[in-house]
N, C-alpha and C. Protein backbone atom coordinates (compact mmCIF):
# COMPACT_ATOMS: atom_id res chain seq x y z
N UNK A 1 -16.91 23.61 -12.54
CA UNK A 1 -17.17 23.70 -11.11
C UNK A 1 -15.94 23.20 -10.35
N UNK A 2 -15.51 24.09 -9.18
CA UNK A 2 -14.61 23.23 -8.82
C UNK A 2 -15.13 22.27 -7.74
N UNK A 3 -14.04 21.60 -7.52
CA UNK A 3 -13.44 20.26 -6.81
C UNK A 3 -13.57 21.03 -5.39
N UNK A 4 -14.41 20.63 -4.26
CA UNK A 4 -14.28 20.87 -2.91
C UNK A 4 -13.45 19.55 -2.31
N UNK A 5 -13.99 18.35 -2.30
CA UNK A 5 -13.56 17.70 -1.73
C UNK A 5 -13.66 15.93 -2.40
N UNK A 6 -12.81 15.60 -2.15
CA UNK A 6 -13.00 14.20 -2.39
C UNK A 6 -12.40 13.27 -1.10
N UNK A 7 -13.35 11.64 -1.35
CA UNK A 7 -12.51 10.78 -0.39
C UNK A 7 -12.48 9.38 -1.04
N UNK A 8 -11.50 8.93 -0.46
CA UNK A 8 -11.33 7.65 -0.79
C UNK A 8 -10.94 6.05 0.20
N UNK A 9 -10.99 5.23 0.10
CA UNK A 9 -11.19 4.38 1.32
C UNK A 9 -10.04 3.01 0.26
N UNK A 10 -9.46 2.00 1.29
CA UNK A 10 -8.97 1.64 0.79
C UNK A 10 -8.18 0.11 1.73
N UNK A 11 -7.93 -0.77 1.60
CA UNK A 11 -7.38 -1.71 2.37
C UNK A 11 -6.42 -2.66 2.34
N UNK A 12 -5.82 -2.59 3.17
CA UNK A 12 -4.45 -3.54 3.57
C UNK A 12 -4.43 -4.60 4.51
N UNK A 13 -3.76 -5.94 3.33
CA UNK A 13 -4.06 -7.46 4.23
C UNK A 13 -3.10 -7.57 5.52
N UNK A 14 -1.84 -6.81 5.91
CA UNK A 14 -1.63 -6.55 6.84
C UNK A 14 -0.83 -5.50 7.57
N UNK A 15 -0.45 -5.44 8.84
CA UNK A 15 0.46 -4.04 9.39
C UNK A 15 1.81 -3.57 8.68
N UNK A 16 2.13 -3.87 7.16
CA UNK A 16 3.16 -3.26 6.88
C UNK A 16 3.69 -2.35 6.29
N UNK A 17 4.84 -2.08 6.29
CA UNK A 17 5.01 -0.44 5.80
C UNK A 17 4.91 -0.19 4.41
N UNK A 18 5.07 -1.35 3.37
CA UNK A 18 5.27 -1.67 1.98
C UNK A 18 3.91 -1.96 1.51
N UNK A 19 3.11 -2.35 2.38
CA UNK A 19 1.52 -2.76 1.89
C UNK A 19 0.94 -1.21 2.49
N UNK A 20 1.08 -0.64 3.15
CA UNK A 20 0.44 0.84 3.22
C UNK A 20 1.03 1.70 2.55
N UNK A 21 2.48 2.03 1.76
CA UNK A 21 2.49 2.20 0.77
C UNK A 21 2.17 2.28 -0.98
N UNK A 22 2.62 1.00 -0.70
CA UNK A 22 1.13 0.40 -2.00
C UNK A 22 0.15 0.85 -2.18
N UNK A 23 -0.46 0.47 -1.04
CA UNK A 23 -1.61 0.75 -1.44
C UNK A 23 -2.77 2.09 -1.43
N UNK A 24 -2.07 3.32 -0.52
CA UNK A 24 -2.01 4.70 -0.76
C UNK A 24 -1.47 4.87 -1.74
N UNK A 25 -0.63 4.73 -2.62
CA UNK A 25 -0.44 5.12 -4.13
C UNK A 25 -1.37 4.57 -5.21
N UNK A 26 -1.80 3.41 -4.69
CA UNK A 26 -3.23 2.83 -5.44
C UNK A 26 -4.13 3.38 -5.50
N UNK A 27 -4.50 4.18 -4.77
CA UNK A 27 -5.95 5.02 -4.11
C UNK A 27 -5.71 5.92 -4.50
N UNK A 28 -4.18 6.65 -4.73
CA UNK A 28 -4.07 8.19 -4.79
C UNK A 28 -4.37 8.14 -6.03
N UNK A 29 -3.94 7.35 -6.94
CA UNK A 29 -3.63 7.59 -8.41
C UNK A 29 -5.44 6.86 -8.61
N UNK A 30 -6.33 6.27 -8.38
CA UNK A 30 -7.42 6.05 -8.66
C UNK A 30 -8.27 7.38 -8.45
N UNK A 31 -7.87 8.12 -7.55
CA UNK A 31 -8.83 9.23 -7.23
C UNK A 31 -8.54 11.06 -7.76
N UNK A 32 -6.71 10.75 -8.56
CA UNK A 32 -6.41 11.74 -9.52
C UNK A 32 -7.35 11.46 -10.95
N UNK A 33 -6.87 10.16 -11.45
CA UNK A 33 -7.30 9.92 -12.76
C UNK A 33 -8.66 10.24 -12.84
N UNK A 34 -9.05 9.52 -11.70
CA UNK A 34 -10.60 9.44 -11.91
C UNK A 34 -11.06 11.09 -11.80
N UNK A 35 -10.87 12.12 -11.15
CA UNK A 35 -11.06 13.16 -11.02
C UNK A 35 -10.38 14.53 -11.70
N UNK A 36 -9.48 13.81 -12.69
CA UNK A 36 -8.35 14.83 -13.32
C UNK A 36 -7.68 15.77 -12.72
N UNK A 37 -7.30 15.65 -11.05
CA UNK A 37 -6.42 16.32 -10.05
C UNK A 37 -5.19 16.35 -10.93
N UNK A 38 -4.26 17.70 -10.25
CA UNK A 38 -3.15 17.28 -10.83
C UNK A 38 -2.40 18.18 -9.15
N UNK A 39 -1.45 17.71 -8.67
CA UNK A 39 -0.99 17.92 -7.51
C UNK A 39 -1.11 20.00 -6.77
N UNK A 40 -0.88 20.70 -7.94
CA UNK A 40 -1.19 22.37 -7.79
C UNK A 40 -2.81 22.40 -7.54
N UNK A 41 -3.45 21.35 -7.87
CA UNK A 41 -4.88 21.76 -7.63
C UNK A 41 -5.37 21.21 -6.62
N UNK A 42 -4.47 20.88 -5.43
CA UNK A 42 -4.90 19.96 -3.97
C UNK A 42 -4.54 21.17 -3.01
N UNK A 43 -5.49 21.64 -2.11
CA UNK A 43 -5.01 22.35 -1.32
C UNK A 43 -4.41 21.56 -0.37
N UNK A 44 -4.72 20.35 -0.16
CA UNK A 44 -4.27 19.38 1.37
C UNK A 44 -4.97 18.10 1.32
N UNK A 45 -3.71 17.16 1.69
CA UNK A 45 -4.87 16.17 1.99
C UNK A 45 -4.83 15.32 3.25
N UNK A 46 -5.45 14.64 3.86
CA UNK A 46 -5.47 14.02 4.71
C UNK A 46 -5.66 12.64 4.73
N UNK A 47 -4.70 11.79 5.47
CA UNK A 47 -4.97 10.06 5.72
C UNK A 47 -5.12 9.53 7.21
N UNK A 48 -6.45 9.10 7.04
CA UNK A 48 -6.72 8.58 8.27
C UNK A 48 -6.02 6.84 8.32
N UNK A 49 -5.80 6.16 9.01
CA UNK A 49 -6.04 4.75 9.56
C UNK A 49 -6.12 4.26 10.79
N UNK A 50 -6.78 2.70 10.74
CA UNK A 50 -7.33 2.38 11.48
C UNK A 50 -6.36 2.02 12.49
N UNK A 51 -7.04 1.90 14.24
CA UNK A 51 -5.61 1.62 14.92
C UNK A 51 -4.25 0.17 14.55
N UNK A 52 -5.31 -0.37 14.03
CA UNK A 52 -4.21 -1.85 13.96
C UNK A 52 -2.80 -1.53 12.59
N UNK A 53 -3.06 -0.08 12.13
CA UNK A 53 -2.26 0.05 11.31
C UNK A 53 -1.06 1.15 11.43
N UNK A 54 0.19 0.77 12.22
CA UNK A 54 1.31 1.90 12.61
C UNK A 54 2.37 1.62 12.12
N UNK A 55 2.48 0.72 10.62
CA UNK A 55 3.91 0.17 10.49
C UNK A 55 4.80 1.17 9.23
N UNK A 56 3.55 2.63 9.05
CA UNK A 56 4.00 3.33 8.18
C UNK A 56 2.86 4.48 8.16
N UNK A 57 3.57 5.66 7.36
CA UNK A 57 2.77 7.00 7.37
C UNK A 57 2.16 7.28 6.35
N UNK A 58 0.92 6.87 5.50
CA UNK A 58 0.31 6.73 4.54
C UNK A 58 1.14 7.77 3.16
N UNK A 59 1.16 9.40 4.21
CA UNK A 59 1.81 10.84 3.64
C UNK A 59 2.93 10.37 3.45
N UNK A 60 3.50 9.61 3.73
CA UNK A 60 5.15 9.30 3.41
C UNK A 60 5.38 8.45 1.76
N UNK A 61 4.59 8.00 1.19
CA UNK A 61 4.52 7.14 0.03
C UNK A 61 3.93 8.51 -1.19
N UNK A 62 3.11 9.56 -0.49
CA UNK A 62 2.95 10.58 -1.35
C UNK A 62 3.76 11.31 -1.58
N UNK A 63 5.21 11.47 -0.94
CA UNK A 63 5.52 12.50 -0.76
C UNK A 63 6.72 11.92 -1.57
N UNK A 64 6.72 10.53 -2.12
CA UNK A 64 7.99 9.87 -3.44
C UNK A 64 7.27 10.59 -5.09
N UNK A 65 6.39 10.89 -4.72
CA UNK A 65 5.48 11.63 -5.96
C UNK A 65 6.12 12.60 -6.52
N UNK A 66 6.33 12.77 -7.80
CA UNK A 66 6.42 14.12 -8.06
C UNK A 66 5.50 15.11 -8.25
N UNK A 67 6.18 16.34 -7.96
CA UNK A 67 4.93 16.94 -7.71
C UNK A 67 3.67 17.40 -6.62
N UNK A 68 3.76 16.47 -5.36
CA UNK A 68 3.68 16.27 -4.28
C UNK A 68 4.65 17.30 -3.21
N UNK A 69 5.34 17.69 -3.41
CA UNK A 69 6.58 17.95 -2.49
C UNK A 69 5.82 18.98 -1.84
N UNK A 70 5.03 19.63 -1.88
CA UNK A 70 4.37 21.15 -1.97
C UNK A 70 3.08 20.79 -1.32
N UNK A 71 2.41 19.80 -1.30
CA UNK A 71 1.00 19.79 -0.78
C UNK A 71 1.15 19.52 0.24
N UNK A 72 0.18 19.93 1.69
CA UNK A 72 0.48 19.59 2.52
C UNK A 72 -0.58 18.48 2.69
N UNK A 73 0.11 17.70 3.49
CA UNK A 73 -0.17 16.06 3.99
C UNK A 73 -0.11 15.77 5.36
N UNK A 74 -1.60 15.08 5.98
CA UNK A 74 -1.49 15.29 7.47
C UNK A 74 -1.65 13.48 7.66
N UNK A 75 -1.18 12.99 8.04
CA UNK A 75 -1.80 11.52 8.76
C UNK A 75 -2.95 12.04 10.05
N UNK A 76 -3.61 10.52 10.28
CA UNK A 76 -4.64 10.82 11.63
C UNK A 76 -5.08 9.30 11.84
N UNK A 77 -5.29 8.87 13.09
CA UNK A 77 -6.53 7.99 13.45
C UNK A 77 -7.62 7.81 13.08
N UNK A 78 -8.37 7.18 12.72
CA UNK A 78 -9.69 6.83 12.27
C UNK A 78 -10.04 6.62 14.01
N UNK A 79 -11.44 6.86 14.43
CA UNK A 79 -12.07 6.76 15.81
C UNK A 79 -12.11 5.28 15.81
N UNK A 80 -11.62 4.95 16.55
CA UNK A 80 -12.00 3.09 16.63
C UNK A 80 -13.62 2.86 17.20
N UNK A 81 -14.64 2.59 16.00
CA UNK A 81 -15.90 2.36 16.05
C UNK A 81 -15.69 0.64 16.35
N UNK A 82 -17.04 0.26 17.77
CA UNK A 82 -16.49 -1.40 17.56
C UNK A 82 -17.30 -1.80 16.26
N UNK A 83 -16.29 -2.81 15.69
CA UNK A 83 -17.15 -3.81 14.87
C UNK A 83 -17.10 -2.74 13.24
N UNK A 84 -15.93 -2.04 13.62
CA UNK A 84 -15.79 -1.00 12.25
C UNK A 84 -14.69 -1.90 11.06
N UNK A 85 -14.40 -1.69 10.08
CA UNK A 85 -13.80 -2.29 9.59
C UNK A 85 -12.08 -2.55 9.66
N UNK A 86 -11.49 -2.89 9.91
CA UNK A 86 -9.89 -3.15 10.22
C UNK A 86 -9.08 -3.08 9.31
N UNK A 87 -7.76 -2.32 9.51
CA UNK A 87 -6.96 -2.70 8.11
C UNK A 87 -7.11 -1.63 6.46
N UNK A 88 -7.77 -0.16 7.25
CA UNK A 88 -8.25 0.59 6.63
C UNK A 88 -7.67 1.75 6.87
């Protein structure tokens, strides 16, 4: 069967560009393995974060990937819900 969609959620102790790096390659590679993706079988993906987080472009740490060069990758805002979680 294929793969429609997957998501993954993930968090950073603060606004920097090296910890949102991190830790989008943490998530990416938890949600290949775990799903046996291999980069030709992603039509697109998308990264949301939360507002307190602008010190880097989540798509920018995917795109040191090999293999990656080819998928397209969108950043976005998460809706700032109050009392939603921060740092996400």
């Amino acid at each position: 069967m294929a793969t429609r969609g997957i998501r993954g959620a993930t968090t950073v102790d603060g606004n920097s560009a090296e910890g949102i790096r991190e830790r989008t390659l943490e998530l990416l590679e938890v949600l290949v393995g775990d799903n046996g993706l291999q980069p030709e079988d992603v039509a697109s993906a998308t990264f949301t974060v939360t507002d307190d987080l602008d010190a880097e472009f989540p798509a920018l740490a995917v795109r040191s990937l090999t293999g990656w060069e080819e998928v397209p990758l969108l950043c976005a805002r998460e809706i700032a819900v109050q009392g939603a979680l921060s740092g996400c």
